[in-house]
Protein backbone atom coordinates (compact mmCIF):
# COMPACT_ATOMS: atom_id res chain seq x y z
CA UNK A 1 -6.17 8.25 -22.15
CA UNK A 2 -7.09 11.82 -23.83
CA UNK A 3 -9.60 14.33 -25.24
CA UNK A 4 -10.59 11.28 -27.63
CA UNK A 5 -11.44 9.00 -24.92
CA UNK A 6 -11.89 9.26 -21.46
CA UNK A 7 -13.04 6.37 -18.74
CA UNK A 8 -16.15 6.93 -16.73
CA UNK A 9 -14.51 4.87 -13.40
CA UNK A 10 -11.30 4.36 -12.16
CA UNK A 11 -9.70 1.65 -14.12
CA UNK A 12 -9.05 -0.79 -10.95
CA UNK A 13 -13.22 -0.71 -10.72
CA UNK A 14 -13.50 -1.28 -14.80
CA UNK A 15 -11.45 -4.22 -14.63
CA UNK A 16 -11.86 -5.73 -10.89
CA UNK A 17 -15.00 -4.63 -10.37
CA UNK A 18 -17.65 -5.78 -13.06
CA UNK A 19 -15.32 -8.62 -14.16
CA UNK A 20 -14.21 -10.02 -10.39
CA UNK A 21 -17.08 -9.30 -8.34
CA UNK A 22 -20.71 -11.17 -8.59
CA UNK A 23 -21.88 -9.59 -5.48
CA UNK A 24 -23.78 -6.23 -6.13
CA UNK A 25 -23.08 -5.05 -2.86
CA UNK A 26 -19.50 -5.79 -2.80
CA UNK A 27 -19.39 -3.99 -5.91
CA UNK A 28 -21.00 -0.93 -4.69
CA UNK A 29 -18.77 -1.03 -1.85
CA UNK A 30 -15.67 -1.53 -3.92
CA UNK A 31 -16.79 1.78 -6.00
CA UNK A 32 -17.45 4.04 -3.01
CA UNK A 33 -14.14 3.91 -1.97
CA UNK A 34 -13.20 6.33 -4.57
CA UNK A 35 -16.27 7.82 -6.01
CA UNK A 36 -14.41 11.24 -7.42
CA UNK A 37 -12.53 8.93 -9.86
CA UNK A 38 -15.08 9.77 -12.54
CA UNK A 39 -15.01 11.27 -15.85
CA UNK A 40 -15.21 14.88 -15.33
CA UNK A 41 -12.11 14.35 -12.98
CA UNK A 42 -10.26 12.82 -15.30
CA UNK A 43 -11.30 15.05 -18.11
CA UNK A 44 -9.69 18.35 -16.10
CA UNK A 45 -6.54 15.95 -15.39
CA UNK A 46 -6.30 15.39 -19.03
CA UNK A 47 -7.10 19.12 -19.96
CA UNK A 48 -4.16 20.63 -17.16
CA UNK A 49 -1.35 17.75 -17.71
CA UNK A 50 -2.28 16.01 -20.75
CA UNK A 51 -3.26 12.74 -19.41
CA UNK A 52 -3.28 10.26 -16.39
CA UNK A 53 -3.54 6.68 -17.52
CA UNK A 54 -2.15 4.57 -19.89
CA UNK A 55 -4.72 1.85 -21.44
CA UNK A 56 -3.96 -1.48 -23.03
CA UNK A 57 -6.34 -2.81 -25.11
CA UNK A 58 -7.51 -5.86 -27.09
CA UNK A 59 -9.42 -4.61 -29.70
CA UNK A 60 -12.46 -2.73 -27.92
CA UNK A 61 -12.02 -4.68 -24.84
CA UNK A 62 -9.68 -2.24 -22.34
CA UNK A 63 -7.58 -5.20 -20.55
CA UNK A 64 -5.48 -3.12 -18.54
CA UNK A 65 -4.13 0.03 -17.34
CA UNK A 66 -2.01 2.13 -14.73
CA UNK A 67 -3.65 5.57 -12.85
CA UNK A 68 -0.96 8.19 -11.99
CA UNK A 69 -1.88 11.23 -10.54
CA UNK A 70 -0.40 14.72 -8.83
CA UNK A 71 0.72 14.13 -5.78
CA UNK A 72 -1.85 17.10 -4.53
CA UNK A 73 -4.77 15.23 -6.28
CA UNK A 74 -4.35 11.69 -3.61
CA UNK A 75 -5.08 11.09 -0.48
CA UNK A 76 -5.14 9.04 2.77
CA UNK A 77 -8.28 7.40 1.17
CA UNK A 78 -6.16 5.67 -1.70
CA UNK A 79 -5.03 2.89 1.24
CA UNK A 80 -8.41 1.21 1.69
CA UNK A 81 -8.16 1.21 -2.08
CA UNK A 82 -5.09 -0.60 -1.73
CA UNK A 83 -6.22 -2.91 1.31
CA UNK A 84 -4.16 -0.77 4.04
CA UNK A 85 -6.92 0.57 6.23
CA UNK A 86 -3.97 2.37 8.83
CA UNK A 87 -2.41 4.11 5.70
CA UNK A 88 -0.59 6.93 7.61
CA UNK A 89 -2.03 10.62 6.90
CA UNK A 90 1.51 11.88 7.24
CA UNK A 91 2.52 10.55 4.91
CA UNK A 92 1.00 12.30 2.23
CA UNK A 93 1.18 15.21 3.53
CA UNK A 94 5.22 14.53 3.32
CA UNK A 95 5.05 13.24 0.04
CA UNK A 96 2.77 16.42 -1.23
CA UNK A 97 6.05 18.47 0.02
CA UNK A 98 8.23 16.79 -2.89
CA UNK A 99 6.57 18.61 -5.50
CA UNK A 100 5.88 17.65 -8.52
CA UNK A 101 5.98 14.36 -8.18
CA UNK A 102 3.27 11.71 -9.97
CA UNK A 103 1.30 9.01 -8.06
CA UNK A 104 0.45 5.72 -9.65
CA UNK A 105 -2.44 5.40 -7.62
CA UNK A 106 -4.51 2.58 -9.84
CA UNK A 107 -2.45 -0.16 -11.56
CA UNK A 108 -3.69 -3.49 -12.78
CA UNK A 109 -4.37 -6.15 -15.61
CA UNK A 110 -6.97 -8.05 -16.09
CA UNK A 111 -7.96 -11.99 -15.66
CA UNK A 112 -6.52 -14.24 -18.62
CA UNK A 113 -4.24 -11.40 -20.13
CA UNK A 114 -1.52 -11.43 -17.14
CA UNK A 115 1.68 -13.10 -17.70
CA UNK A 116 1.54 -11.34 -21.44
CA UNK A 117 4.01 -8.22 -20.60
CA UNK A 118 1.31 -5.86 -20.46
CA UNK A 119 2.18 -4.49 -17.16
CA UNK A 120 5.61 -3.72 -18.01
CA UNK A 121 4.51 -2.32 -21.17
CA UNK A 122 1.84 0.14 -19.03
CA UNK A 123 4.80 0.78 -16.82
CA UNK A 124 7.37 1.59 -18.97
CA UNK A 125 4.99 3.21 -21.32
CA UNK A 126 4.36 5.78 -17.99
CA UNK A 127 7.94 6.31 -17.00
CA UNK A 128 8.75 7.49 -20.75
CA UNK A 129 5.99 9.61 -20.79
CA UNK A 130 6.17 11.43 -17.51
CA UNK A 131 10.10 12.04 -18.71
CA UNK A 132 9.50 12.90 -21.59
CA UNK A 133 7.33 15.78 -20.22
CA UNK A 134 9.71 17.38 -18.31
CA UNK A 135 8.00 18.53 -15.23
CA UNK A 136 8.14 15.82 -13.29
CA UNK A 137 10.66 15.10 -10.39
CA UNK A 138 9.98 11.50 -9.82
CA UNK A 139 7.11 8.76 -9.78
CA UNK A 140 5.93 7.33 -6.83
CA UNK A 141 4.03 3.86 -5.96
CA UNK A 142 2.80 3.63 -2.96
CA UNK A 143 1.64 0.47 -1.13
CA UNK A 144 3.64 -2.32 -3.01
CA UNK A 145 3.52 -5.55 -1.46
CA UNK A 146 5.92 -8.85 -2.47
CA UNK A 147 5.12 -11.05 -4.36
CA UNK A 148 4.01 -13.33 -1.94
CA UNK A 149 1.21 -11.08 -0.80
CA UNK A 150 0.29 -9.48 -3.87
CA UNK A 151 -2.73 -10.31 -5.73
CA UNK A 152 -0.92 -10.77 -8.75
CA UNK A 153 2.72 -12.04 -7.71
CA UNK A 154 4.08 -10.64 -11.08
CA UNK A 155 3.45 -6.79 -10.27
CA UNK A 156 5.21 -7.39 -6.90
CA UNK A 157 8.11 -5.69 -5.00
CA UNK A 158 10.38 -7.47 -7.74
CA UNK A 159 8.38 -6.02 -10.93
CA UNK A 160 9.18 -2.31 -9.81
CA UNK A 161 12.67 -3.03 -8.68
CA UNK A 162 13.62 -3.96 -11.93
CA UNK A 163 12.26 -1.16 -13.43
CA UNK A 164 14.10 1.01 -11.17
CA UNK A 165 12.58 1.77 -8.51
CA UNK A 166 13.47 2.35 -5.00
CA UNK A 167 12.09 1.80 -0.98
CA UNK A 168 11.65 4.73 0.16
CA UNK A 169 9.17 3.59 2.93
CA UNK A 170 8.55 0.68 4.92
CA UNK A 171 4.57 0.04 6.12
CA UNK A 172 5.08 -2.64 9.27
CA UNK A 173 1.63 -3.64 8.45
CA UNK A 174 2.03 -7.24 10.73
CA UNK A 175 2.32 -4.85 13.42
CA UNK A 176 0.03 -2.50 12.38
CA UNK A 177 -2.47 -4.89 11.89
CA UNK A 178 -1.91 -8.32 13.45
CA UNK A 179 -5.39 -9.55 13.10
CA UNK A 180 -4.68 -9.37 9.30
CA UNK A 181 -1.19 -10.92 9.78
CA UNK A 182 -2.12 -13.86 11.47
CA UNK A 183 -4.42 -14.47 8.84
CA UNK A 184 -2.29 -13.76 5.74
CA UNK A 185 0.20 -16.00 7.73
CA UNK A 186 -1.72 -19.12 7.57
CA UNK A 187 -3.10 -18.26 3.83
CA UNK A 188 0.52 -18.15 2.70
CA UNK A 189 1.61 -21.71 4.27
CA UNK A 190 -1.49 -23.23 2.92
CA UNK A 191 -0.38 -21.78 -0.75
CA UNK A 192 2.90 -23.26 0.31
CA UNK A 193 1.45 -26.64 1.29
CA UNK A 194 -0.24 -26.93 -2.08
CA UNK A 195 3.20 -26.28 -3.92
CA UNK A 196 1.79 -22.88 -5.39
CA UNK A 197 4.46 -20.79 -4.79
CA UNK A 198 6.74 -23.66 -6.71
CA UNK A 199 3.99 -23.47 -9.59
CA UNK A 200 4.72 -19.81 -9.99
CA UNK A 201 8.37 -19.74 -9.82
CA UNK A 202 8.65 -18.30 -6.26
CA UNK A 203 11.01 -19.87 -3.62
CA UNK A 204 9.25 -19.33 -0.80
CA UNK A 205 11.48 -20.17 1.85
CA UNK A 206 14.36 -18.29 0.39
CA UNK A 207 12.31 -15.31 0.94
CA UNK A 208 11.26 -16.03 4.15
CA UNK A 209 14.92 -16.99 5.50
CA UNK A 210 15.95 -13.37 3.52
CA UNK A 211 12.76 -11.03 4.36
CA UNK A 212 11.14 -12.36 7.62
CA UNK A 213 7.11 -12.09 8.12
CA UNK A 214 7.71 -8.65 8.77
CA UNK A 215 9.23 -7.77 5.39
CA UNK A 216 7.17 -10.05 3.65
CA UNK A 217 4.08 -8.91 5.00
CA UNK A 218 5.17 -5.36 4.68
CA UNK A 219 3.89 -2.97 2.25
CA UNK A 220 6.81 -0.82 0.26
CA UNK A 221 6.52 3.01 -1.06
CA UNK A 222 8.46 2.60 -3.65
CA UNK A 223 10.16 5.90 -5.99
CA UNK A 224 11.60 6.44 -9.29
CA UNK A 225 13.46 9.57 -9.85
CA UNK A 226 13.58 11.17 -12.85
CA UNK A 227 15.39 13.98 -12.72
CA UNK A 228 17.94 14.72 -10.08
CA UNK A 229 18.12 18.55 -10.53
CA UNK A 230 14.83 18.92 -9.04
């Protein structure tokens, strides 16, 4: 994303929103949750570091894309975004210490173009560029969850591993928020029931027997570092 073109929403709403939700309400919900992810904000991110997204496209139809932001420019807030309504204040204001440092704060493909290689392409596509530029000391996701949570198993824990990337926090979300857990809990054995986990290539009970409900129901920060003289 530049000068040339520049989104009016944050790309999660773009392609989740309109696309996923039928429910005005929801929607309008779903937006409010980051309503200064608009165009004039992205226009000054654009004019002071270049750019902050990388869009895939089909055609004229924008079918994905990954957010990444100044540490300094996120906050707290970007956990609801990311379902985790305890997201711990501290920890930004930690992670705004490790200057300069790039949050990908929005990342996400949409409905019949996943499984394609689009979201390693984004990725990758936002590692070289952020090297490339020289300024920045690492790249940091926050909020990952496996691939057994995940609403898309494919841009799970595993996806950013193999790109590189590092834990360098653990969110205990079951005990943060045991309502949720028990919940997720019975969601997960029902997928497992049904064989879905088998359908999409993911041994279930190898990760349980490795990871525990804890780690699977955990949320990861995860961090690539990009240069280690800064």
């Amino acid at each position: 994303m530049g000068e040339d073109f520049v989104l009016s929403l944050c790309p999660q709403i773009l392609l989740n929103g309109p696309l996923d939700r039928d429910d005005p309400a929801a929607f309008q919900g779903f937006v409010s949750q980051c309503p200064h992810l608009n165009q004039q904000f992205f226009q000054r991110q654009i004019a002071v570091n270049g750019t902050c997204a990388i869009l895939a496209w089909d055609q004229h139809q924008l079918v994905g894309a990954v957010l990444f932001l100044p540490e300094q420019e996120v906050t707290a807030s970007i956990g609801k975004v990311i379902g985790d309504e305890s997201y711990p204040e501290e920890w930004w204001k930690s992670l705004q210490k490790k200057s300069p440092s790039l949050v990908a704060t929005c990342f996400t493909v949409a409905k019949g173009y996943r499984g394609m290689g689009i979201a390693r392409g984004l990725a990758q596509t936002m590692i070289d560029w952020a090297r490339k530029a020289k300024r920045w000391r690492a790249i940091v996701v926050p909020g990952v969850q496996t691939e057994i949570v995940g609403y898309n198993h494919r841009m799970g824990l595993p996806f950013w591993e193999r790109l590189g990337f590092k834990i360098v926090r653990v969110n205990d979300r079951a005990s943060l928020q045991p309502g949720w857990a028990a919940q997720m809990k019975n969601q997960i054995m029902r997928k497992q029931e049904m064989g879905a986990f088998m359908v999409e290539g993911i041994d279930f009970s190898l990760l349980l027997r490795k990871m525990g409900w804890d780690g699977l129901l955990a949320s990861y920060d995860m961090e690539l570092r990009l240069s280690e003289r800064q």
